[in-house]
C-alpha atoms as a PDB file:
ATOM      1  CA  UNK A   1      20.144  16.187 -54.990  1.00  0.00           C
ATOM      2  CA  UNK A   2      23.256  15.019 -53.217  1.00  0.00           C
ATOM      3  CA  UNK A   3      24.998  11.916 -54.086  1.00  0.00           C
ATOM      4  CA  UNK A   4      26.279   9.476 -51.429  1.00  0.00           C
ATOM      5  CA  UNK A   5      28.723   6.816 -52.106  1.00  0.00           C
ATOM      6  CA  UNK A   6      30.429   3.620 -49.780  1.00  0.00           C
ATOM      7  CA  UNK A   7      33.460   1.854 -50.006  1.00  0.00           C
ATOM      8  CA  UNK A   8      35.223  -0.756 -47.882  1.00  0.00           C
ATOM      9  CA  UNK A   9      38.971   0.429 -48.169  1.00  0.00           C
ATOM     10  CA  UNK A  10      40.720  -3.032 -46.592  1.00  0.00           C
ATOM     11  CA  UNK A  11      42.579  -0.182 -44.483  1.00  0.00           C
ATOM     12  CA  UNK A  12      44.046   0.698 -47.651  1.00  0.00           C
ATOM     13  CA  UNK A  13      42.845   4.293 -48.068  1.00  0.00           C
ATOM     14  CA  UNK A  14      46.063   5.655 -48.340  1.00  0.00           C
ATOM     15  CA  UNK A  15      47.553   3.538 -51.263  1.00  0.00           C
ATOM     16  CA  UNK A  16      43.977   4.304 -53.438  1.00  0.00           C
ATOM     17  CA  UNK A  17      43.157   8.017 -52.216  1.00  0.00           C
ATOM     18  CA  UNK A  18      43.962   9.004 -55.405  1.00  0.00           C
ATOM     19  CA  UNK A  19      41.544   5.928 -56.915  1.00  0.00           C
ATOM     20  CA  UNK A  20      38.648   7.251 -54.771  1.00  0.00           C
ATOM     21  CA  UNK A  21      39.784  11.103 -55.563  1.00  0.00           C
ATOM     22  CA  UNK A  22      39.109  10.157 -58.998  1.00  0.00           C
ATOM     23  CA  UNK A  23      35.615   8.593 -58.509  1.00  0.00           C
ATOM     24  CA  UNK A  24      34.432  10.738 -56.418  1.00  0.00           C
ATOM     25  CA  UNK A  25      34.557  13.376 -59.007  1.00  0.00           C
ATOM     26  CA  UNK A  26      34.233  11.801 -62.129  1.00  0.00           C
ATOM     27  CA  UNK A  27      30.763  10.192 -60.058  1.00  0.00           C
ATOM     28  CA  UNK A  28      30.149  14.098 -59.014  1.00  0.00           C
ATOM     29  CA  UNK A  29      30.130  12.608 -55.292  1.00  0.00           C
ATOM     30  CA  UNK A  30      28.619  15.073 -52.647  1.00  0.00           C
ATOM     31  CA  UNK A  31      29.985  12.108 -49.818  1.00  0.00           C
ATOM     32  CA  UNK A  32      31.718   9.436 -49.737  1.00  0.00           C
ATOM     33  CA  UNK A  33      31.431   6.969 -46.958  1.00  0.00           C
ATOM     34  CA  UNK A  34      34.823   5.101 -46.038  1.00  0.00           C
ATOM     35  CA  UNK A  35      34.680   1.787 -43.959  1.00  0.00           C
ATOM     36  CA  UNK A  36      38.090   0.048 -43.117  1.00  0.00           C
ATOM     37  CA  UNK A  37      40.108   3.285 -44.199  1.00  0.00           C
ATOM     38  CA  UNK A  38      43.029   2.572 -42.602  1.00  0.00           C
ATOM     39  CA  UNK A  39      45.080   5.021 -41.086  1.00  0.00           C
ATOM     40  CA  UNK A  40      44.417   8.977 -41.885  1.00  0.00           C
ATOM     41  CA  UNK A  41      45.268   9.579 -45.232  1.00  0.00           C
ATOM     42  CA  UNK A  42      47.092  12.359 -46.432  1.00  0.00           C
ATOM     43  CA  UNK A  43      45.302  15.493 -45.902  1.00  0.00           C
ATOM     44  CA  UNK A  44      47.279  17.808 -48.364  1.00  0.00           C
ATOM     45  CA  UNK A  45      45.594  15.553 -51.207  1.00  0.00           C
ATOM     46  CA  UNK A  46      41.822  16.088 -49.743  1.00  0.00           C
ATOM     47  CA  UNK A  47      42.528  19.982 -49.789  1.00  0.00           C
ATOM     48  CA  UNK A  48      44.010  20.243 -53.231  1.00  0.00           C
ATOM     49  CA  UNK A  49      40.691  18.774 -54.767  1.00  0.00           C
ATOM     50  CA  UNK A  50      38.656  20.624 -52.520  1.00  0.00           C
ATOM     51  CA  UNK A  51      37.702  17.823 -50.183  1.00  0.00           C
ATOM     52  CA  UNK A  52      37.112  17.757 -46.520  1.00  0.00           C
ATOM     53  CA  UNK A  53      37.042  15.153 -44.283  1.00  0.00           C
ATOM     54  CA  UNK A  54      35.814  13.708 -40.842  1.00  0.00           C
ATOM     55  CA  UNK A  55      38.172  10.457 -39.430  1.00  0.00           C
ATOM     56  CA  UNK A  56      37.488   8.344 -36.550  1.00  0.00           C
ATOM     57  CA  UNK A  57      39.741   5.322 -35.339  1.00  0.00           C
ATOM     58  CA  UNK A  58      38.289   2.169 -34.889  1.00  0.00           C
ATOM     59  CA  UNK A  59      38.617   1.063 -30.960  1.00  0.00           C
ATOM     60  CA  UNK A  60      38.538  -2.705 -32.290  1.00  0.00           C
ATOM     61  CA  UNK A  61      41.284  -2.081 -34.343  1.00  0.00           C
ATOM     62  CA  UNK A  62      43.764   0.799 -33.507  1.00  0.00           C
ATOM     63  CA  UNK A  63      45.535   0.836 -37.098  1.00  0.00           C
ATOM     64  CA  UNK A  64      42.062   1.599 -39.380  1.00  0.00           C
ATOM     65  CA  UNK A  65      39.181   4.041 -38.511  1.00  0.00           C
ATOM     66  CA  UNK A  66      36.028   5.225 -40.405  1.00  0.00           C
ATOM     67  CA  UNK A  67      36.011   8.282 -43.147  1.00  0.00           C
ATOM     68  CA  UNK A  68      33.772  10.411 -44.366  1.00  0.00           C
ATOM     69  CA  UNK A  69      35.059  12.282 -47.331  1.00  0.00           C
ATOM     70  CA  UNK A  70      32.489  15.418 -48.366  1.00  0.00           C
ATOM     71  CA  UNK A  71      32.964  18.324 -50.984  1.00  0.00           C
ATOM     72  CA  UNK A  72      34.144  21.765 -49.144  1.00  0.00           C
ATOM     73  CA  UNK A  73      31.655  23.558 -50.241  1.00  0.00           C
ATOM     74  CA  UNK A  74      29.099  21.147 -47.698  1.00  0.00           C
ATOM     75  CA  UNK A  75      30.962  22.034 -45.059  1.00  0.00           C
ATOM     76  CA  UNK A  76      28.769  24.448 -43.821  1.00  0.00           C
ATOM     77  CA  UNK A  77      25.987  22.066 -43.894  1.00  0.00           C
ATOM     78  CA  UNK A  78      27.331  19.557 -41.923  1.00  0.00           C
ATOM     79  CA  UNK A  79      27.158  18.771 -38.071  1.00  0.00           C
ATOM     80  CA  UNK A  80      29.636  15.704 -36.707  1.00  0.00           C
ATOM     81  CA  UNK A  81      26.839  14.296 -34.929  1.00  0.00           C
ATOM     82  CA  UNK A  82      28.108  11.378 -32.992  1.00  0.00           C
ATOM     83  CA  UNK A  83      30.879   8.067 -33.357  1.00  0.00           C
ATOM     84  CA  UNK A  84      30.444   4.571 -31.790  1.00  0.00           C
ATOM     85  CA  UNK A  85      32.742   1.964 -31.248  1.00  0.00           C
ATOM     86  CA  UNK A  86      30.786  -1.238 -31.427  1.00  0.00           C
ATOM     87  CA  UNK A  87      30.124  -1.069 -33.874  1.00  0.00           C
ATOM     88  CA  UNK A  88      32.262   1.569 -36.008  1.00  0.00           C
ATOM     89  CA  UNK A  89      30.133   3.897 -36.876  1.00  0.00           C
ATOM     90  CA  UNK A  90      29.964   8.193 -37.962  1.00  0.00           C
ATOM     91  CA  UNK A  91      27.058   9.888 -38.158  1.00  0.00           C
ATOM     92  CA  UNK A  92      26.371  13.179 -39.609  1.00  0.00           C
ATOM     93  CA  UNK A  93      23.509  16.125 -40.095  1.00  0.00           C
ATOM     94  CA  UNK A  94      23.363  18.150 -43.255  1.00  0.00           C
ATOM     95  CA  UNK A  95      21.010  20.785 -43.055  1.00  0.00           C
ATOM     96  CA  UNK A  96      19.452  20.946 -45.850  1.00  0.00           C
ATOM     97  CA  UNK A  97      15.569  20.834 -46.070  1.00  0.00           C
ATOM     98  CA  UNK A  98      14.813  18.055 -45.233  1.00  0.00           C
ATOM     99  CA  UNK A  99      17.644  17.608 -42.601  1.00  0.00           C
ATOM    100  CA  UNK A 100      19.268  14.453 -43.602  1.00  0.00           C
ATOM    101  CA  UNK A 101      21.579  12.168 -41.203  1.00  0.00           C
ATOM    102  CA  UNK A 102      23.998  10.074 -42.342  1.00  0.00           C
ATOM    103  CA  UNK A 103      25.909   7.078 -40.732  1.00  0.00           C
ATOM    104  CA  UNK A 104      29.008   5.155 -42.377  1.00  0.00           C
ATOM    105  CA  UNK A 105      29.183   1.981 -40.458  1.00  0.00           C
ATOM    106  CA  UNK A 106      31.246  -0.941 -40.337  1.00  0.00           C
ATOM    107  CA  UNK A 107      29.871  -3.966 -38.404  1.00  0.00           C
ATOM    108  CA  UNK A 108      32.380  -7.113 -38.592  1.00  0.00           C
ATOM    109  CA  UNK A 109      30.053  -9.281 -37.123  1.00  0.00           C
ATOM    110  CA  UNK A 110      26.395  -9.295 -37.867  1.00  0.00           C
ATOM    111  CA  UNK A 111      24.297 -10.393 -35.348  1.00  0.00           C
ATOM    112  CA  UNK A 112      20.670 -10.018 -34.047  1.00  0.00           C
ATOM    113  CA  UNK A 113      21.677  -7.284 -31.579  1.00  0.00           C
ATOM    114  CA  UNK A 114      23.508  -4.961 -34.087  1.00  0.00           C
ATOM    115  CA  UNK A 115      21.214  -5.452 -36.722  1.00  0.00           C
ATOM    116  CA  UNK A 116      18.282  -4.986 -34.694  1.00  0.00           C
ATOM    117  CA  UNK A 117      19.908  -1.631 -32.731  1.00  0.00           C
ATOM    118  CA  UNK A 118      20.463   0.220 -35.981  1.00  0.00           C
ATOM    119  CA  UNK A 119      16.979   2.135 -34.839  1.00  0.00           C
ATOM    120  CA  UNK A 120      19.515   3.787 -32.847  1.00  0.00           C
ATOM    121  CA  UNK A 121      21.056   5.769 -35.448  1.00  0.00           C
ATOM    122  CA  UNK A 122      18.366   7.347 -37.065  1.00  0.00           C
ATOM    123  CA  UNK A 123      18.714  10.950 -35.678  1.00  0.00           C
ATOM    124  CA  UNK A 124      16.371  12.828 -37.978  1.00  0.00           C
ATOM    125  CA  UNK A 125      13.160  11.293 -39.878  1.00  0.00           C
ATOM    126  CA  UNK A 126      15.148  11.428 -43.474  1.00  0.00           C
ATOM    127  CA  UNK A 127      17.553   9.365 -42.186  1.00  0.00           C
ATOM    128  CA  UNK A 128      20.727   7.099 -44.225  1.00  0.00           C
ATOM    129  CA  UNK A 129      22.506   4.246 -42.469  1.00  0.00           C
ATOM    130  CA  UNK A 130      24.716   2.906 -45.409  1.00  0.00           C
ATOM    131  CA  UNK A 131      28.431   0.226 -45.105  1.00  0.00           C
ATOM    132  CA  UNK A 132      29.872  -2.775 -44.863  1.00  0.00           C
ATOM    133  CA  UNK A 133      27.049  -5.198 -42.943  1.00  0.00           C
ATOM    134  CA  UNK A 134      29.293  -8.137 -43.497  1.00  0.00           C
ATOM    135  CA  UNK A 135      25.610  -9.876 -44.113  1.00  0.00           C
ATOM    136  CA  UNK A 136      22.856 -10.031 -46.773  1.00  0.00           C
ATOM    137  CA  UNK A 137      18.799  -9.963 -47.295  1.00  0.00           C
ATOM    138  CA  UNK A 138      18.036 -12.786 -49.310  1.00  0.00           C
ATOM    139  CA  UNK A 139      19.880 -15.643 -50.424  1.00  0.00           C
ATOM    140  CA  UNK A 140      18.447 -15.541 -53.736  1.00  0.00           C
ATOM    141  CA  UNK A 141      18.803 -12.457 -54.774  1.00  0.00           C
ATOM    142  CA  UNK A 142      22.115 -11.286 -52.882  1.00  0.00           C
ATOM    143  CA  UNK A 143      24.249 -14.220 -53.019  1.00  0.00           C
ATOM    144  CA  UNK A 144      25.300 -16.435 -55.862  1.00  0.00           C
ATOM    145  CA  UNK A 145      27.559 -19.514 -55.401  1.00  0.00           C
ATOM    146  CA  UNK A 146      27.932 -23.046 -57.978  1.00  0.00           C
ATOM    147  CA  UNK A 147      28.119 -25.153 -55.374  1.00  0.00           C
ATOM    148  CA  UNK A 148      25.518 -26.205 -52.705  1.00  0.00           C
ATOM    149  CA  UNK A 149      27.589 -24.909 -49.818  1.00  0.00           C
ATOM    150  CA  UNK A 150      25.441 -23.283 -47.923  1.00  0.00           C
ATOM    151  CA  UNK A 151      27.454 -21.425 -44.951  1.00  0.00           C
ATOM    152  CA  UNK A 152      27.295 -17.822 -45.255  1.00  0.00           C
ATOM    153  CA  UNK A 153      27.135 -14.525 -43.427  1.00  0.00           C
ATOM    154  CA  UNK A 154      24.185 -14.234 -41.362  1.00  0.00           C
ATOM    155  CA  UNK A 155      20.772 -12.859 -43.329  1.00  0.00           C
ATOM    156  CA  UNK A 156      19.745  -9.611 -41.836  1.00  0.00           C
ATOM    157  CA  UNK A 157      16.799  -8.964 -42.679  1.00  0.00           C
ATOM    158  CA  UNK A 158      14.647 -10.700 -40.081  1.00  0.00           C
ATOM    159  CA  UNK A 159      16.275  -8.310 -37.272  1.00  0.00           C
ATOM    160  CA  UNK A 160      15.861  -5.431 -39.635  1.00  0.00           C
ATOM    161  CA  UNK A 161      13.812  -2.544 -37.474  1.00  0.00           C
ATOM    162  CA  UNK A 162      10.914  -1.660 -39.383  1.00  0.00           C
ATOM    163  CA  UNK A 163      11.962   1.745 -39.699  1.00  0.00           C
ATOM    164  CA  UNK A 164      14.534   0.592 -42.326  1.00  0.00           C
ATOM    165  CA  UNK A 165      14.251  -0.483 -45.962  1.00  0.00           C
ATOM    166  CA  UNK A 166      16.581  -1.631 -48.634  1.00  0.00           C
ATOM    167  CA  UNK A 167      16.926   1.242 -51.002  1.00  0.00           C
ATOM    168  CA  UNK A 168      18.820  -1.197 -53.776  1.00  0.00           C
ATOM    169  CA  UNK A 169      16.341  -3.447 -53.478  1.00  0.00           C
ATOM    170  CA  UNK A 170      13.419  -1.018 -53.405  1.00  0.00           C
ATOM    171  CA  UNK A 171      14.661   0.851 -56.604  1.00  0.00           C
ATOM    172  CA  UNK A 172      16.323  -2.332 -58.132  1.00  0.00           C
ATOM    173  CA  UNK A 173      13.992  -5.725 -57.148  1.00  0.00           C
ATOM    174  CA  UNK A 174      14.872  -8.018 -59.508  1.00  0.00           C
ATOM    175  CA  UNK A 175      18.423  -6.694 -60.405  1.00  0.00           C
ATOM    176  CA  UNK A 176      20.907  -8.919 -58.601  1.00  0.00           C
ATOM    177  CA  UNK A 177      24.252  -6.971 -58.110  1.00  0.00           C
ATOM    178  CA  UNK A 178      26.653  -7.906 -55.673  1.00  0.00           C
ATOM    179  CA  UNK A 179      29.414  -6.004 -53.384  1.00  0.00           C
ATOM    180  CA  UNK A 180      32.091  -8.938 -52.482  1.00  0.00           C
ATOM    181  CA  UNK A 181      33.412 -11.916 -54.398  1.00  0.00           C
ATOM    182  CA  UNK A 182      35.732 -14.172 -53.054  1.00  0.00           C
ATOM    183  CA  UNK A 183      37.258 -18.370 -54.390  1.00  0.00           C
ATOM    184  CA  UNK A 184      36.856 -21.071 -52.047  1.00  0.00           C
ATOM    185  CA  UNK A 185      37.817 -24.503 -52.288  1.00  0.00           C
ATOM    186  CA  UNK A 186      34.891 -27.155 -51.955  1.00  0.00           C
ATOM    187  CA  UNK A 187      35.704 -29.720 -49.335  1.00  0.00           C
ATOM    188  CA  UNK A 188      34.615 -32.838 -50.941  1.00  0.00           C
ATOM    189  CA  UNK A 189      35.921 -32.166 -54.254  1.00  0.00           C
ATOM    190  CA  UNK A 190      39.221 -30.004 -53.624  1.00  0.00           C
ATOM    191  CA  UNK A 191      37.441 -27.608 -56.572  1.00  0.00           C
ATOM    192  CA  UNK A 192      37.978 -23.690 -56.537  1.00  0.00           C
ATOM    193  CA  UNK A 193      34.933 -22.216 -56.382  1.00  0.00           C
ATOM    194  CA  UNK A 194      33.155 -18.768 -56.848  1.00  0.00           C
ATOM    195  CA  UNK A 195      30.880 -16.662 -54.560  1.00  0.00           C
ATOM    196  CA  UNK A 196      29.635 -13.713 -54.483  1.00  0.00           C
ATOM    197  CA  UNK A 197      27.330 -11.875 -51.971  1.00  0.00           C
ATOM    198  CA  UNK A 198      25.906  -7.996 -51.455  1.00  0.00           C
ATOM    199  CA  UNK A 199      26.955  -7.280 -48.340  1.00  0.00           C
ATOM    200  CA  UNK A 200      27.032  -3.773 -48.349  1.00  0.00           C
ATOM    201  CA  UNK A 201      23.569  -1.921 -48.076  1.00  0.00           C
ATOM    202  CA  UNK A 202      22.257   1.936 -47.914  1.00  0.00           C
ATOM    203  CA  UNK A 203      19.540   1.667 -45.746  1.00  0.00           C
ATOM    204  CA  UNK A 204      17.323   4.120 -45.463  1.00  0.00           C
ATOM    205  CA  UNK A 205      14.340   5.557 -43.527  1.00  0.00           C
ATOM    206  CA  UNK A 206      10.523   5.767 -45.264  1.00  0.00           C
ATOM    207  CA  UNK A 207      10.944   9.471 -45.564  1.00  0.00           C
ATOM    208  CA  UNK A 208      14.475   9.080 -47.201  1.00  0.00           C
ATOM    209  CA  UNK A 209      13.199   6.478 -49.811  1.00  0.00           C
ATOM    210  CA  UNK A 210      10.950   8.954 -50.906  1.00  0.00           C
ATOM    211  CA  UNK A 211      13.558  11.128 -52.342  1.00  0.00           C
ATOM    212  CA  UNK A 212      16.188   8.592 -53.396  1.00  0.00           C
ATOM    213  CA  UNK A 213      16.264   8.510 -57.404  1.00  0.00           C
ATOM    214  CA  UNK A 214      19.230   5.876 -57.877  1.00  0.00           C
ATOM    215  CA  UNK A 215      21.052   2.814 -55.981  1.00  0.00           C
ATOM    216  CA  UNK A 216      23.478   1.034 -57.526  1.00  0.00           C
ATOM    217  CA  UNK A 217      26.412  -0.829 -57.064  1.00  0.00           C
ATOM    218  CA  UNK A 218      29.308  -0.519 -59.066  1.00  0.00           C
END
């Protein structure tokens, strides 16, 4: 079984390396999938814990880039498939049986184009497309606000290719857990307010779903 984590790192990898050091081990992480990493992070502190790494810089932002953080002993398991630039995206082989590919993506702006183009990254049957979407399924389920404002990131799931499926929400459908929570201050009423979406999603092919045990989101 391997164990795949995601993080958004608000291009603060460095600063918390040792914070996601720390998880991925006491979590017994195979991978851990970086989005917003920031600049490389010290290297010395990957090798001491017996970490490897792939980095890629993100064109639409020259001071961050993607990060892929796997245990050494995967190494020779793993293929650097492939990086895009719009949007930021890795994507890995491990050759195991099945072959599983992997993609850590970061899409700042959701739309019907990038949403419905993910197809593109499947590049083996067992296939895992996980990140920051920067949008949400449902509006019942993966958002919560106490107000009745009702802007939001765009809903995804109607450009979803059918290839794809919700793993948390396959394993977890009535569990409502959510990645980002942020105050806002109601217009009419000058009142603080809190909201909270889950924004950040391991998709997954049918023959992927299959095999995955747990999705969670801590």
């Amino acid at each position: 079984m391997i164990r795949i984590g995601s993080i958004n790192a608000q291009s603060s990898c460095n600063k918390n390396l040792p914070l996601y050091i720390s998880n991925f081990k006491k979590l017994s992480l195979h991978i851990l999938l970086i989005q917003d990493a920031g600049k490389l992070p010290h290297t010395r502190d990957l090798q001491i814990n017996n970490i490897d790494h792939f980095y890629t810089i993100d064109d639409e932002n020259k001071q961050t880039g993607l990060l892929i953080l796997f245990q050494l002993s995967l190494k020779p398991l793993i293929t650097f498939l492939t990086a895009s630039q719009y949007p930021a995206s890795q994507t890995i082989l491990i050759h195991t049986t099945p072959k599983i590919s992997v993609t850590n993506i970061y899409i700042r702006k959701a739309n019907e184009k990038n949403i419905s183009n993910l197809h593109s990254y499947i590049k083996s049957k067992t296939a895992i497309i996980a990140g920051d979407f920067n949008s949400y399924f449902d509006k019942l389920t993966d958002k919560y606000t106490v107000s009745s404002n009702k802007s939001s990131n765009q809903k995804i799931g109607q450009h979803l290719p059918l290839k794809l499926f919700d793993s948390f929400r396959k394993l977890n459908p009535d569990v409502n857990k959510y990645t980002r929570w942020g105050i806002y201050t109601e217009q009419s009423t000058h009142i603080k307010q809190v909201t909270a979406s889950r924004i950040d999603h391991f998709l997954s092919t049918k023959s992927a779903l299959k095999n995955i045990q747990q999705c969670q989101n801590k």
